[in-house]
C-alpha atoms as a PDB file:
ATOM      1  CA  UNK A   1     -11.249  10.211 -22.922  1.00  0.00           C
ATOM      2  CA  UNK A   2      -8.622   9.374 -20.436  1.00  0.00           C
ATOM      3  CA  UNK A   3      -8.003   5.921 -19.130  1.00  0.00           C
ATOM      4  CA  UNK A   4      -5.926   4.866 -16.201  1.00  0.00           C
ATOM      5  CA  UNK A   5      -5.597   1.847 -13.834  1.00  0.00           C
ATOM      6  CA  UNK A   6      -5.417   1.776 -10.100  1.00  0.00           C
ATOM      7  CA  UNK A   7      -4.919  -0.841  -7.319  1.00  0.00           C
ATOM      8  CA  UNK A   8      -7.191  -1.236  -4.149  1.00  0.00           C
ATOM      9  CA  UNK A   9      -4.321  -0.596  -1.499  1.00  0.00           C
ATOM     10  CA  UNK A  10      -6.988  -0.988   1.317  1.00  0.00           C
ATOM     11  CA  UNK A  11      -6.986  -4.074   3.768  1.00  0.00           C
ATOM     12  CA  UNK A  12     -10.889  -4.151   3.993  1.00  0.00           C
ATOM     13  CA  UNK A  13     -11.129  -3.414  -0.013  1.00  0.00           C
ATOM     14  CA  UNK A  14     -13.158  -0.630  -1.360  1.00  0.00           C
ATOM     15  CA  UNK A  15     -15.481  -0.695   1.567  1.00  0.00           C
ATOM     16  CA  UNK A  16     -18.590   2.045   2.237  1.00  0.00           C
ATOM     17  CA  UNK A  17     -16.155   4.662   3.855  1.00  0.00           C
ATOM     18  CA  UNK A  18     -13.822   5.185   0.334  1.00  0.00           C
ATOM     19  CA  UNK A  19     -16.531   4.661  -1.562  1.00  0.00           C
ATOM     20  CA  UNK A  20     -17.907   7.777   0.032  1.00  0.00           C
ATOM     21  CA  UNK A  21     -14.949   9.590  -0.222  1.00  0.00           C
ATOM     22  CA  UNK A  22     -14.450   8.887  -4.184  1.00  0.00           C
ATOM     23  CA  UNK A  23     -18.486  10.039  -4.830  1.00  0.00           C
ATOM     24  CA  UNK A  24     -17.723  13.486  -3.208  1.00  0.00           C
ATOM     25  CA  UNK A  25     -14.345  13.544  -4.803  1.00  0.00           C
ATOM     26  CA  UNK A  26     -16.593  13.324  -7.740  1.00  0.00           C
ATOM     27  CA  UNK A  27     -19.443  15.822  -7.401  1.00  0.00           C
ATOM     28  CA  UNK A  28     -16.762  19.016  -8.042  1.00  0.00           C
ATOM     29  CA  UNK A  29     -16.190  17.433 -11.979  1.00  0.00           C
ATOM     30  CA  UNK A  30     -18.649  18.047 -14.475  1.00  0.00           C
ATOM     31  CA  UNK A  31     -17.126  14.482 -16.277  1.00  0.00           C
ATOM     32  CA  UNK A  32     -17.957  11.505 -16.567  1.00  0.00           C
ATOM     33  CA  UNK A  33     -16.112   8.410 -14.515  1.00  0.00           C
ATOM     34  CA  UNK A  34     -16.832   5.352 -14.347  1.00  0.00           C
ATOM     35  CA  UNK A  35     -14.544   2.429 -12.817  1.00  0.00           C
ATOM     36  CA  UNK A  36     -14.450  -1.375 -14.322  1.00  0.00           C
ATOM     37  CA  UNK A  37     -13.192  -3.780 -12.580  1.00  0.00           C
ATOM     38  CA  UNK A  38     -14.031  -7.807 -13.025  1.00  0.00           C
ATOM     39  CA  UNK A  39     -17.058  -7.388 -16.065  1.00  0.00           C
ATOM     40  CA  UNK A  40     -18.755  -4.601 -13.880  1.00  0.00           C
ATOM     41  CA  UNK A  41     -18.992  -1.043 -14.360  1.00  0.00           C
ATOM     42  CA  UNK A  42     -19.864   1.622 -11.651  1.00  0.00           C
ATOM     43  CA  UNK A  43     -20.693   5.098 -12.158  1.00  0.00           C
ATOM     44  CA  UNK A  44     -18.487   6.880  -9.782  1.00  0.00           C
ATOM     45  CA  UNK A  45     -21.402   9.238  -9.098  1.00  0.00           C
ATOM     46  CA  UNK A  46     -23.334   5.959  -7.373  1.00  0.00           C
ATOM     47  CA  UNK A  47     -22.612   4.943  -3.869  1.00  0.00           C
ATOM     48  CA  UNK A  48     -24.004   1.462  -4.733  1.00  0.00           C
ATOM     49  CA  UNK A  49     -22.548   0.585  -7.630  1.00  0.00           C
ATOM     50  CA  UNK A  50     -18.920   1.297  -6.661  1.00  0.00           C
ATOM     51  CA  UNK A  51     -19.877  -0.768  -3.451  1.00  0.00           C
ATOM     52  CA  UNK A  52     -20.978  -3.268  -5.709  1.00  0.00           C
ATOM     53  CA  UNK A  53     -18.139  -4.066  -7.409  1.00  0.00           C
ATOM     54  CA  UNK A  54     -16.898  -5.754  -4.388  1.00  0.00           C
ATOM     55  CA  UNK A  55     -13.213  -4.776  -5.599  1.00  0.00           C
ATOM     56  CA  UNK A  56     -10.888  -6.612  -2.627  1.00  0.00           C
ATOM     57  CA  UNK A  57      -7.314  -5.583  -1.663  1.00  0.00           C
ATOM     58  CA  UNK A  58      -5.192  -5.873  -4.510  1.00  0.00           C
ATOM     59  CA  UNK A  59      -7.680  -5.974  -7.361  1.00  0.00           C
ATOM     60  CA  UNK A  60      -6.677  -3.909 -10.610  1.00  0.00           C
ATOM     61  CA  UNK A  61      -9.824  -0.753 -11.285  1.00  0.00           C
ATOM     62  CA  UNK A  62      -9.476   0.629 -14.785  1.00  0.00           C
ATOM     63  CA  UNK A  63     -10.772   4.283 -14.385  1.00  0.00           C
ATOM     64  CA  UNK A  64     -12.423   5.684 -17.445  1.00  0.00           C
ATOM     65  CA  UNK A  65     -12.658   9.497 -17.332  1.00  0.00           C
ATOM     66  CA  UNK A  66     -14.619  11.721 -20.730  1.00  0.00           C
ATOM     67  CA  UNK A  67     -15.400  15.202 -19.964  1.00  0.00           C
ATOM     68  CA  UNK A  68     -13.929  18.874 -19.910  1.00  0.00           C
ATOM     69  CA  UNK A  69     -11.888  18.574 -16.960  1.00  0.00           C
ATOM     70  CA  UNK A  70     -11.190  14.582 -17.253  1.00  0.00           C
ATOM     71  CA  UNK A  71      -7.529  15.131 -16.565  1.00  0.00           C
ATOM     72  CA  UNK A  72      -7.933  16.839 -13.181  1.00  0.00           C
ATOM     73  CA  UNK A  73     -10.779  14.220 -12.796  1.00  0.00           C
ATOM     74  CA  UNK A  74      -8.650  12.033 -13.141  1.00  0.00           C
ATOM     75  CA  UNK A  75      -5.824  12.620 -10.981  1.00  0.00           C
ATOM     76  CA  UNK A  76      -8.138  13.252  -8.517  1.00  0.00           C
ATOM     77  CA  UNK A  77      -9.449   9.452  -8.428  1.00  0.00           C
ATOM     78  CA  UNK A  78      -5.813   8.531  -8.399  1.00  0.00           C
ATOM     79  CA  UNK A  79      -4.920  10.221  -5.925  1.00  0.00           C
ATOM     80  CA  UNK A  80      -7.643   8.586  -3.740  1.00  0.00           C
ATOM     81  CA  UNK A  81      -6.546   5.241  -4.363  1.00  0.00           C
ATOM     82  CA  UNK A  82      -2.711   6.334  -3.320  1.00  0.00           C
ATOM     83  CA  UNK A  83      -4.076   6.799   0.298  1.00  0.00           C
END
């Protein structure tokens, strides 16, 4: 299990249009990731519950990644939150 924290960089927060983007980023990993962030958990394979964290600009997302391929999985969430 890999663990790794990221900061929402956006000005409108992890709106509709990332959350999007991080559920496709998802759908080429066979593990699984889930973000936590203020008590809640979404499954990063769930438009509505990474919506539903309501994670504003700034706020700190632990990433929690178990699988095969969790480091590439991994990386690949990062690298979403970088942009």
């Amino acid at each position: 299990m890999r663990h790794a924290r990221v900061t929402v960089p956006w000005r409108e927060g992890l709106h509709l249009r990332r959350a999007v983007k991080l559920v496709r980023a998802t759908h080429s990993f066979s593990s699984t990731i889930s973000l936590k962030c203020g008590g809640r958990i979404a499954d990063l394979r769930s438009l509505l519950s990474i919506v539903a964290l309501c994670a504003t600009m700034g706020t700190v997302i632990e990433v929690e990644v178990a699988g095969e391929d969790e480091q590439d999985a991994t990386r690949s969430v990062e690298q979403i939150f970088l942009h």
